[in-house]
N, C-alpha and C. Protein backbone atom coordinates (compact mmCIF):
# COMPACT_ATOMS: atom_id res chain seq x y z
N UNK A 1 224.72 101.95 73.92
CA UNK A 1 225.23 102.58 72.72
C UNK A 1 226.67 103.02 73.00
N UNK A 2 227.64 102.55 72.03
CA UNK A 2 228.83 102.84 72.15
C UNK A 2 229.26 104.52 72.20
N UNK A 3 230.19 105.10 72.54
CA UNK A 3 230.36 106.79 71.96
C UNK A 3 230.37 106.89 70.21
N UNK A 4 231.11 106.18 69.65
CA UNK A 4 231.04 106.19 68.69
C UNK A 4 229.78 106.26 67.56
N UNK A 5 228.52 105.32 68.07
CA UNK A 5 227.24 105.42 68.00
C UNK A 5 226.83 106.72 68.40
N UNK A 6 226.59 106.91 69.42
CA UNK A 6 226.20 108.55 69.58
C UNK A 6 226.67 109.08 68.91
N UNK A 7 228.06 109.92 68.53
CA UNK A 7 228.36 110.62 67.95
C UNK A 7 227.75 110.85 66.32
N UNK A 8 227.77 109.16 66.16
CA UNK A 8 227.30 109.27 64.87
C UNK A 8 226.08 109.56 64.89
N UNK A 9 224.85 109.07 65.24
CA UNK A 9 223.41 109.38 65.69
C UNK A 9 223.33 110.47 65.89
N UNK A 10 223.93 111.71 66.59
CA UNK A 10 223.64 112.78 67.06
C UNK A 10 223.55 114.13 65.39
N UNK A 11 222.42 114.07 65.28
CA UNK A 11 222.29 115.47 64.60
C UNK A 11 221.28 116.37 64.55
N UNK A 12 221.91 117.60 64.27
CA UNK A 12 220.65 118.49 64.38
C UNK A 12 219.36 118.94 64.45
N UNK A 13 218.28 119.17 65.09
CA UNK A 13 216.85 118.67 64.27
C UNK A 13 216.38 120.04 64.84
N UNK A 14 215.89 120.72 63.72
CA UNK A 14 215.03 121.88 63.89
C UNK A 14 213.47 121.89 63.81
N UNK A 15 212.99 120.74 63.82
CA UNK A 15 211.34 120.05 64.08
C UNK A 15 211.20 118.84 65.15
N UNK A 16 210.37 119.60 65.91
CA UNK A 16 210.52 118.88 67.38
C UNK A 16 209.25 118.38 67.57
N UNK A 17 208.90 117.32 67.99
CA UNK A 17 207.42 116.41 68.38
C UNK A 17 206.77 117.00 69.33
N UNK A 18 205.36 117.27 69.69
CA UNK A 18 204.55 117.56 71.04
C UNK A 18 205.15 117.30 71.84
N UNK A 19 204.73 117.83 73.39
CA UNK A 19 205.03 117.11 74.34
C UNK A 19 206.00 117.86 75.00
N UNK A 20 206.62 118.13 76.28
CA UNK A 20 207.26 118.31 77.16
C UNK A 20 208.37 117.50 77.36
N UNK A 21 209.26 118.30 78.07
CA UNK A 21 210.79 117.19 78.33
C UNK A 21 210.45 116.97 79.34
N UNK A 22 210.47 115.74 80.61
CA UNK A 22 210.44 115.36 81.27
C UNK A 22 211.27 115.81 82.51
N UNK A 23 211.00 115.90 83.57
CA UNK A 23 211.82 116.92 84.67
C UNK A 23 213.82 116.04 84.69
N UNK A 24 213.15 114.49 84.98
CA UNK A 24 214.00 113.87 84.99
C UNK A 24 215.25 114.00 84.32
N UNK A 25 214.91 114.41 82.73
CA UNK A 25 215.92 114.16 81.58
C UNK A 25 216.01 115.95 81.58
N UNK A 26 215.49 117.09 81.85
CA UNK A 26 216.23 117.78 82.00
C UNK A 26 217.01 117.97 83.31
N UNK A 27 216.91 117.60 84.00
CA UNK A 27 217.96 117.81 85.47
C UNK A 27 219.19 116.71 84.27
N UNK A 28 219.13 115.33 83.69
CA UNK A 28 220.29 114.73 83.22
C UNK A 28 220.81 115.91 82.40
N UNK A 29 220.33 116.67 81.32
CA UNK A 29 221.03 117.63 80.74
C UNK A 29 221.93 118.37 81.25
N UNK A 30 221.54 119.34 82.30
CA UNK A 30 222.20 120.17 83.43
C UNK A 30 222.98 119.46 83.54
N UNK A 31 223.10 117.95 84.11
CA UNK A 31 223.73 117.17 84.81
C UNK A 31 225.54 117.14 83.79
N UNK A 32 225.34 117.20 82.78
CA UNK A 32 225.73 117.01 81.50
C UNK A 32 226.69 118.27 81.58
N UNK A 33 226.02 119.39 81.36
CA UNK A 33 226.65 120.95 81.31
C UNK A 33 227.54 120.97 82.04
N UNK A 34 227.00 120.88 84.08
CA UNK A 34 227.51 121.20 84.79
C UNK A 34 229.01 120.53 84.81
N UNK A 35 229.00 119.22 84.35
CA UNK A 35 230.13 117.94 84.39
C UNK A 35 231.13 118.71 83.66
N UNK A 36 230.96 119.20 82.67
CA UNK A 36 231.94 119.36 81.25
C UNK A 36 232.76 119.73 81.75
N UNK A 37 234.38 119.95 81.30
CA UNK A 37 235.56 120.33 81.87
C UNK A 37 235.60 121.96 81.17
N UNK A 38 236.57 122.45 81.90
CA UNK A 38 236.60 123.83 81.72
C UNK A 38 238.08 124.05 81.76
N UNK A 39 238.12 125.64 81.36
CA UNK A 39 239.46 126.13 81.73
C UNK A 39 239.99 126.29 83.41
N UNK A 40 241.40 125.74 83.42
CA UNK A 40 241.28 125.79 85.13
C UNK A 40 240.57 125.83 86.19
N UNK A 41 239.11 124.65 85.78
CA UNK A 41 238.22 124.18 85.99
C UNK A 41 237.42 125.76 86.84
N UNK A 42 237.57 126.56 86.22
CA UNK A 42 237.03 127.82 86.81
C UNK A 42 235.44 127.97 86.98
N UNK A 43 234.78 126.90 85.95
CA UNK A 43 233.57 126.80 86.13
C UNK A 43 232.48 128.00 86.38
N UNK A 44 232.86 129.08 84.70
CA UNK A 44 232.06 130.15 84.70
C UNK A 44 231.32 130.35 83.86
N UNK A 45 230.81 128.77 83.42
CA UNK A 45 229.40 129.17 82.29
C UNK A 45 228.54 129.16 83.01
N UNK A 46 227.50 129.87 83.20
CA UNK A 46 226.01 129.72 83.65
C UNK A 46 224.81 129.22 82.37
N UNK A 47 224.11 128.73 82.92
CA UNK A 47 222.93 128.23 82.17
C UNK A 47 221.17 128.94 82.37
N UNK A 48 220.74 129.31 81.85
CA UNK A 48 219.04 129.45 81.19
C UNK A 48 218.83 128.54 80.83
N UNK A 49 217.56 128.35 81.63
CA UNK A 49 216.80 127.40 81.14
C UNK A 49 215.05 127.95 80.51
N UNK A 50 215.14 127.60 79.82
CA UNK A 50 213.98 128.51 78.98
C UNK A 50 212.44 127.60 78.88
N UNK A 51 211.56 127.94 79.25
CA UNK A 51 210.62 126.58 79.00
C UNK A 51 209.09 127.32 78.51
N UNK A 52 208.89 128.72 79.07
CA UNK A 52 207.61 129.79 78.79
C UNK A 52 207.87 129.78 77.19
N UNK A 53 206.69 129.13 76.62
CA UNK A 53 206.38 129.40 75.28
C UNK A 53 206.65 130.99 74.63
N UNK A 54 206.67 132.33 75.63
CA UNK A 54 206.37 133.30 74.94
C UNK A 54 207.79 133.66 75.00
N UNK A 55 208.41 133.12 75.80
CA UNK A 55 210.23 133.77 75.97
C UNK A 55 210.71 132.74 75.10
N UNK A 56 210.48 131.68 74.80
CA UNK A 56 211.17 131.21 73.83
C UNK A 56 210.43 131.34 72.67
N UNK A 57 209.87 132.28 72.14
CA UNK A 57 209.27 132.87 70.78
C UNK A 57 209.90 133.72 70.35
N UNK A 58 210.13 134.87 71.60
CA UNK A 58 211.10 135.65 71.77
C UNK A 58 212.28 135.15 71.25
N UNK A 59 212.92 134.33 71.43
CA UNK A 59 214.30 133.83 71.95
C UNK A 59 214.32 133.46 69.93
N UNK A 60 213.26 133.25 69.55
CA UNK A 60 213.04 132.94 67.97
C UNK A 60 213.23 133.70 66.97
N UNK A 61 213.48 135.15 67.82
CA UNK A 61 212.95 136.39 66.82
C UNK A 61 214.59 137.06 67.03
N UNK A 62 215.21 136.66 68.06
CA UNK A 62 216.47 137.48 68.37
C UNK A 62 217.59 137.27 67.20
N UNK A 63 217.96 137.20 66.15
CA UNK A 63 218.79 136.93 65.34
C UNK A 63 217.67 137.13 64.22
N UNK A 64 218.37 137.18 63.08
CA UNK A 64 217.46 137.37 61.25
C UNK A 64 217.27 135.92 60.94
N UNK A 65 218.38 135.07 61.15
CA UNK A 65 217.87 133.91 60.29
C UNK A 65 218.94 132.76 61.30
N UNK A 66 218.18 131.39 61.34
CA UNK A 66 218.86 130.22 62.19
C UNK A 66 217.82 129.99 63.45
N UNK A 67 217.07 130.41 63.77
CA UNK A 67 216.85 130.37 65.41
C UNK A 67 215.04 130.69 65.11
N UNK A 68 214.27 130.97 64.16
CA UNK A 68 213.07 130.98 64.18
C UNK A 68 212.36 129.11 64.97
N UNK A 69 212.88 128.20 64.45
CA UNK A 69 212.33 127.04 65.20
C UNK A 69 212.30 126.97 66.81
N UNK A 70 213.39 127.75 67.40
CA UNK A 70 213.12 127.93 69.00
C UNK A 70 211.85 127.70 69.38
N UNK A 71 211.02 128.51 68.81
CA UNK A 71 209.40 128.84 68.94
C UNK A 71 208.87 127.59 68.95
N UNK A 72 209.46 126.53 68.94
CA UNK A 72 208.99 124.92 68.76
C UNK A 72 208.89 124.08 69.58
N UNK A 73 210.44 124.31 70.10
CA UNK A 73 211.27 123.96 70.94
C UNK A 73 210.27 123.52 72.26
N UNK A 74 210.73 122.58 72.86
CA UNK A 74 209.96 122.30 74.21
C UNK A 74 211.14 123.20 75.44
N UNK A 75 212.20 123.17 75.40
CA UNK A 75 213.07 124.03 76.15
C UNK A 75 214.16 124.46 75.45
N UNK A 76 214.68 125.80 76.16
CA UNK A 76 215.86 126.16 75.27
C UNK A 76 216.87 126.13 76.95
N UNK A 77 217.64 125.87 76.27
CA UNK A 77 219.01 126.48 77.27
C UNK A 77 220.01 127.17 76.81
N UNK A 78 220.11 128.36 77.29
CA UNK A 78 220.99 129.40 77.12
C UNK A 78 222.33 128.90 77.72
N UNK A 79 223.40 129.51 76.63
CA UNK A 79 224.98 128.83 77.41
C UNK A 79 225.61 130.44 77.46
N UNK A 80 225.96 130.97 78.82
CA UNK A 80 226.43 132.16 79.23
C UNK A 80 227.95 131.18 79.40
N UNK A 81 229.03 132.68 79.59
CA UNK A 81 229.97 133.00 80.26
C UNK A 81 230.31 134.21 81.01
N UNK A 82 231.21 134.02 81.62
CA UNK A 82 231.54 135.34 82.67
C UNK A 82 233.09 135.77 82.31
N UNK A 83 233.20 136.13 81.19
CA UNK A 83 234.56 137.09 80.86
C UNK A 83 235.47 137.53 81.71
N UNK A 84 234.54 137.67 82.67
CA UNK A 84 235.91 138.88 83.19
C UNK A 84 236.23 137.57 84.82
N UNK A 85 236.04 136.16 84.81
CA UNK A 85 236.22 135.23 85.26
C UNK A 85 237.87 134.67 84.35
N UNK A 86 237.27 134.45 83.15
CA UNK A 86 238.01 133.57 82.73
C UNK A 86 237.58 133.46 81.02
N UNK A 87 239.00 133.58 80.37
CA UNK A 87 238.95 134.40 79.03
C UNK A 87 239.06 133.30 78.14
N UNK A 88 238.74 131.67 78.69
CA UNK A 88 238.37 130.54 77.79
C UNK A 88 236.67 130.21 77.85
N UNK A 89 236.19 131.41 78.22
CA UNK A 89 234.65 131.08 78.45
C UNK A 89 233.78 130.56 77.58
N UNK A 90 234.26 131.27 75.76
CA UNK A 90 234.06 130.78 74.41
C UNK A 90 234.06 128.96 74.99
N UNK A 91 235.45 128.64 74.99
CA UNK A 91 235.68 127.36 74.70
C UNK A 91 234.90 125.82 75.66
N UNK A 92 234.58 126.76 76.84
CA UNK A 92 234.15 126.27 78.12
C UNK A 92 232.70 125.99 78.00
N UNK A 93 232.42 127.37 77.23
CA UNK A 93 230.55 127.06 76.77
C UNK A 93 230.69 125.80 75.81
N UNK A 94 231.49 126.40 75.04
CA UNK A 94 231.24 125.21 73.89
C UNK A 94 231.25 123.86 73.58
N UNK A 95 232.62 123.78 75.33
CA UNK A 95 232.20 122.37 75.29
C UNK A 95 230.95 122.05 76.30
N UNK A 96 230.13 122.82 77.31
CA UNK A 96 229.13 122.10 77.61
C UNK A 96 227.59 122.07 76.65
N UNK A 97 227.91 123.25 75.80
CA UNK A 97 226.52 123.21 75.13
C UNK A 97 226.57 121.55 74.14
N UNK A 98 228.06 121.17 73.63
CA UNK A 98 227.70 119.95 73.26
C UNK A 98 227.99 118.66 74.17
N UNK A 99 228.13 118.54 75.16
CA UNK A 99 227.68 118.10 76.09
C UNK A 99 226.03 117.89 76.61
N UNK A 100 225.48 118.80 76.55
CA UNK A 100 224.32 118.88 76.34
C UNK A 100 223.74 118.12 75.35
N UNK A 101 223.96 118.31 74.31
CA UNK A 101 223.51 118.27 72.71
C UNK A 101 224.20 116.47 72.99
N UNK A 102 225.12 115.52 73.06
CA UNK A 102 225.32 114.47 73.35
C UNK A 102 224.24 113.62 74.49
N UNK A 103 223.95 114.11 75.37
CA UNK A 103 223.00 113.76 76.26
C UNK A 103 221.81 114.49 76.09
N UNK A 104 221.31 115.29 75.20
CA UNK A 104 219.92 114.60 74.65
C UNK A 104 219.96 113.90 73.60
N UNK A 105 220.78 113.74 72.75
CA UNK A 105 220.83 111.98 71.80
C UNK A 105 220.90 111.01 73.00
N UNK A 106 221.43 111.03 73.46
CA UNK A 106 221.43 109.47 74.74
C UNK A 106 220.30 109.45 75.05
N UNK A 107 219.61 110.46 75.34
CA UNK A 107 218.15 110.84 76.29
C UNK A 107 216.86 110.41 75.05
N UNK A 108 217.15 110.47 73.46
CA UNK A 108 216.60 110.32 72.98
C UNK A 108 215.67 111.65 72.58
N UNK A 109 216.28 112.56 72.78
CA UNK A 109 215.96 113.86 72.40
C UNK A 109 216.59 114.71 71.36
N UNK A 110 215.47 115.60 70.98
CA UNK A 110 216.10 116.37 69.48
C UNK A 110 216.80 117.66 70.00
N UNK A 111 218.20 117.73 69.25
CA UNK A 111 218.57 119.39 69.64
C UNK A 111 219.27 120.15 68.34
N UNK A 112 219.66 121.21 68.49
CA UNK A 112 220.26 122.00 67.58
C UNK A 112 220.75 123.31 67.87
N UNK A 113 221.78 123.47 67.99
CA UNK A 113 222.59 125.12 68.53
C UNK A 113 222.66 125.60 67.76
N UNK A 114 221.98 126.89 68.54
CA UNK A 114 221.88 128.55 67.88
C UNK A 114 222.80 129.87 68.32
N UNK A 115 223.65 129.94 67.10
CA UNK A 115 224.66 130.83 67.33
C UNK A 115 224.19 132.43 67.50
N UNK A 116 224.79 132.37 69.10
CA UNK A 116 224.42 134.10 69.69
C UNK A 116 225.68 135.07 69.19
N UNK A 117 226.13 134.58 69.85
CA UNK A 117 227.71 135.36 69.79
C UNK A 117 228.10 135.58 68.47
N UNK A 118 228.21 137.04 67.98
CA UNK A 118 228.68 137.79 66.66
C UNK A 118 228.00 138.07 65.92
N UNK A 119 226.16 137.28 66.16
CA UNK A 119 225.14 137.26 65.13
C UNK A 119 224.44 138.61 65.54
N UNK A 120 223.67 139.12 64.50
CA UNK A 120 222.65 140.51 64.33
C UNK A 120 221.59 140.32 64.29
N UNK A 121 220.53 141.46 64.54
CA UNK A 121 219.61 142.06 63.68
C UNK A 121 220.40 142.84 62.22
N UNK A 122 219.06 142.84 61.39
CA UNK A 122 219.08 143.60 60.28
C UNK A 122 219.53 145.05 61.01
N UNK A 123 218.74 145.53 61.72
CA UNK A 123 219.22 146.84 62.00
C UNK A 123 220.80 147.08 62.77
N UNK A 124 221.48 146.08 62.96
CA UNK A 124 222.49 146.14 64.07
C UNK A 124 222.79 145.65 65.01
N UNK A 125 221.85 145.61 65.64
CA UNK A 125 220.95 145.39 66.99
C UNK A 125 221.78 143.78 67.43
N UNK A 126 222.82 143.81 68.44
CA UNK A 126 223.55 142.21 68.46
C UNK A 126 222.41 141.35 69.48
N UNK A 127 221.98 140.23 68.96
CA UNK A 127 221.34 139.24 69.26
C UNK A 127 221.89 139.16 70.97
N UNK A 128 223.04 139.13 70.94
CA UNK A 128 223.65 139.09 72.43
C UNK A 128 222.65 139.86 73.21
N UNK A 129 222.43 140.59 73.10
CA UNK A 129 221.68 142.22 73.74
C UNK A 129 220.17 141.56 74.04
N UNK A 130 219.84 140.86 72.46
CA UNK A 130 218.38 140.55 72.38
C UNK A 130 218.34 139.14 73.67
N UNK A 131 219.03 138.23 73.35
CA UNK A 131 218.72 137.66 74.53
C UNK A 131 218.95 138.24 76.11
N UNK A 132 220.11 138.78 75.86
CA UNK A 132 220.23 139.40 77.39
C UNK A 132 218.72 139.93 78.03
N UNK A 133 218.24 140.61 77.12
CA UNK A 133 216.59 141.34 77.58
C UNK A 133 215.43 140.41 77.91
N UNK A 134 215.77 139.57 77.27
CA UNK A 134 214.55 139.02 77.19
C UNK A 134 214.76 138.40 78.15
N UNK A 135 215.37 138.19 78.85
CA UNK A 135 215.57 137.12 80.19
C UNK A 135 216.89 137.47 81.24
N UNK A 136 216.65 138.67 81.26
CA UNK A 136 217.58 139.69 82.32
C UNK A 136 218.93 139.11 82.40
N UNK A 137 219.53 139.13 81.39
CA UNK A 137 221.29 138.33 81.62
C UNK A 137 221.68 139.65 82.61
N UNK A 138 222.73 139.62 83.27
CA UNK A 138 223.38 140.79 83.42
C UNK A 138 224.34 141.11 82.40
N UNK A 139 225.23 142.43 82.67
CA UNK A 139 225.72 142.61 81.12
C UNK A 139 227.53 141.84 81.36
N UNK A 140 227.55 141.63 82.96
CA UNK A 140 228.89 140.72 83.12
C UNK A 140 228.99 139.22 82.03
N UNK A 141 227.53 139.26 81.99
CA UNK A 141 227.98 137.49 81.64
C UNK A 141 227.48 137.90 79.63
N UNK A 142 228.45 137.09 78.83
CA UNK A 142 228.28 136.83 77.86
C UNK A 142 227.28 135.61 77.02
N UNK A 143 226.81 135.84 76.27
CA UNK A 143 225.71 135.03 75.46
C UNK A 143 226.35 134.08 74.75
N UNK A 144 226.97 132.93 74.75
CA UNK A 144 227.23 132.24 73.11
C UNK A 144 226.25 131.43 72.63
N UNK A 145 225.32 130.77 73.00
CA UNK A 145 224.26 130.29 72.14
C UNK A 145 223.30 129.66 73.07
N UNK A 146 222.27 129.48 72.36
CA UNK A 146 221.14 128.62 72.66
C UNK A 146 221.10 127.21 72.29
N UNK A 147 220.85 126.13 73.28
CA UNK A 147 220.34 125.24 72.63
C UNK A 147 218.99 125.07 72.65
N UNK A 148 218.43 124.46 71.56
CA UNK A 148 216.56 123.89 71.36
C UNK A 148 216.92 122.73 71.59
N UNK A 149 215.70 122.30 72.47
CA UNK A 149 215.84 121.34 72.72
C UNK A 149 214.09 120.10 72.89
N UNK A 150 214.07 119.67 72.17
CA UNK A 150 212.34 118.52 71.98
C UNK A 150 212.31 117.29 71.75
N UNK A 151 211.31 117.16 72.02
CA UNK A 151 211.25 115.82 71.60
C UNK A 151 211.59 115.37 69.64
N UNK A 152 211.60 114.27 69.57
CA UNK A 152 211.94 113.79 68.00
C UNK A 152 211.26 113.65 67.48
N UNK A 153 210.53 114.72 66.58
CA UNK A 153 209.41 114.57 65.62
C UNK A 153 209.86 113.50 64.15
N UNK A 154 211.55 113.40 64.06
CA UNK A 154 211.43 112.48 63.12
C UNK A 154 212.68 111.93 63.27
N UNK A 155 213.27 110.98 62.62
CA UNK A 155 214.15 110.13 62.91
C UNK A 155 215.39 110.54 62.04
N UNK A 156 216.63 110.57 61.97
CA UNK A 156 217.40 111.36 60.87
C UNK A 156 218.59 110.33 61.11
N UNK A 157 219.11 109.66 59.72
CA UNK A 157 220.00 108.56 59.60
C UNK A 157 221.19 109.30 60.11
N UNK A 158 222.22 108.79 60.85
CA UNK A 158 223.21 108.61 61.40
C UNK A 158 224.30 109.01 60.52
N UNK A 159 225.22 109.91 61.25
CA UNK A 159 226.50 110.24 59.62
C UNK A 159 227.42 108.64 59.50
N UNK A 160 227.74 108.87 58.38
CA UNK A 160 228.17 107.79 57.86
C UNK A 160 229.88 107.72 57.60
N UNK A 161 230.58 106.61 57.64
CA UNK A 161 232.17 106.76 57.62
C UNK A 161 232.82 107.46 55.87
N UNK A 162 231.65 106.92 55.06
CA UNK A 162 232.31 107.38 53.65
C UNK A 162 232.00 109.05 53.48
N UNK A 163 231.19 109.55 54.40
CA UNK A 163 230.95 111.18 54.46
C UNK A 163 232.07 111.64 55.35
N UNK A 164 233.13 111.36 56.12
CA UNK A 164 234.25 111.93 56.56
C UNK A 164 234.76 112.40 55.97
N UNK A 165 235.68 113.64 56.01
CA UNK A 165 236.55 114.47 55.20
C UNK A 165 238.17 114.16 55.76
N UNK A 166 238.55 112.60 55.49
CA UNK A 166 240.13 112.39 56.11
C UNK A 166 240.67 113.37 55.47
N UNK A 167 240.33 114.10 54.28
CA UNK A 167 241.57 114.81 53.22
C UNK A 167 241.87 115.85 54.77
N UNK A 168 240.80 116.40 55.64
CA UNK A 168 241.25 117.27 56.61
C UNK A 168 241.78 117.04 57.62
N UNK A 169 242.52 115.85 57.52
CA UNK A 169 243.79 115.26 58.59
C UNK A 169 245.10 115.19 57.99
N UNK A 170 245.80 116.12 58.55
CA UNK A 170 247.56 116.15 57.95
C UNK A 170 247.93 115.81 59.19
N UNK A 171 248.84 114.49 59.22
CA UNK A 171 249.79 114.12 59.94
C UNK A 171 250.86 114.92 59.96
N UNK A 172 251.52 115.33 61.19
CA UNK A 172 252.56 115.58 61.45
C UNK A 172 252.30 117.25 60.85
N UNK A 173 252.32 117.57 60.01
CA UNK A 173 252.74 118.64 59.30
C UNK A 173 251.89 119.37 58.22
N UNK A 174 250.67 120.24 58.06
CA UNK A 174 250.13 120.48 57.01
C UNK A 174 250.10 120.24 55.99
């Protein structure tokens, strides 16, 4: 499959098939994360790997709305940073969580990222916090999201070239 294929193939899926991820294809995931380039290759995202049905139920309930399917999920992986490392940690997660999310489409796996970072409880309560607990982050390292990650309970057509938004390409100049 070309990149271009993937890219297009790759989308979200919040309904995931029976079954377990295979040890194999999650070590390729990691494999995936760990690769991604970083800021001055400082290499300060850490990863969770989530696989206990009851912590990732948990992991379902931490935010109001987006992240109830976790609970589905055959694994989640948490994408940390370490702030006080290196202040592109945002950008560093973000590119391995889709890194990730690219190599389980290759892998033939379903995923979908769940935004930690800035999201709530109803009462206040920052989701950051909620995952931190539930799986002892320390409070050095920052939360930006989860990925779910399962098998493909269904098949979802590929984006298409006439759904591009070129109007959001200005050459040269806005």
């Amino acid at each position: 499959m070309s990149f271009l294929q993937l890219i297009a193939s790759r989308r979200s899926s919040r309904i995931f098939g029976e079954g377990e991820i295979d040890s194999s294809k999650v070590t390729q995931l990691l494999r995936a994360a760990l690769m991604s380039p970083t800021s001055r290759n400082l290499r300060s995202w850490h990863f969770v790997m989530v696989e206990q049905k009851e912590d990732l139920q948990k992991l379902a309930d931490a935010k109001e709305q987006g992240s109830a399917f976790l609970a589905d999920a055959a694994l989640a992986i948490v994408v940390l940073g370490d702030s006080t490392m290196n202040d592109c940690w945002v950008e560093d997660g973000a590119i391995a969580a889709f890194a990730i999310q690219l190599q389980a489409e290759d892998l033939g796996l379903a995923s979908c990222w769940v935004q930690i970072r800035g999201r709530y409880l109803s009462d206040g309560t920052k989701a950051a916090d909620v995952v931190r607990g539930i799986l002892d982050i320390p409070e050095s390292m920052e939360v930006l999201c989860v990925i779910a990650l399962g098998n493909k309970a269904q098949e979802k057509e590929p984006h298409d070239e006439e759904s591009l938004k070129w109007e959001n390409v200005h050459p040269d100049k806005f």
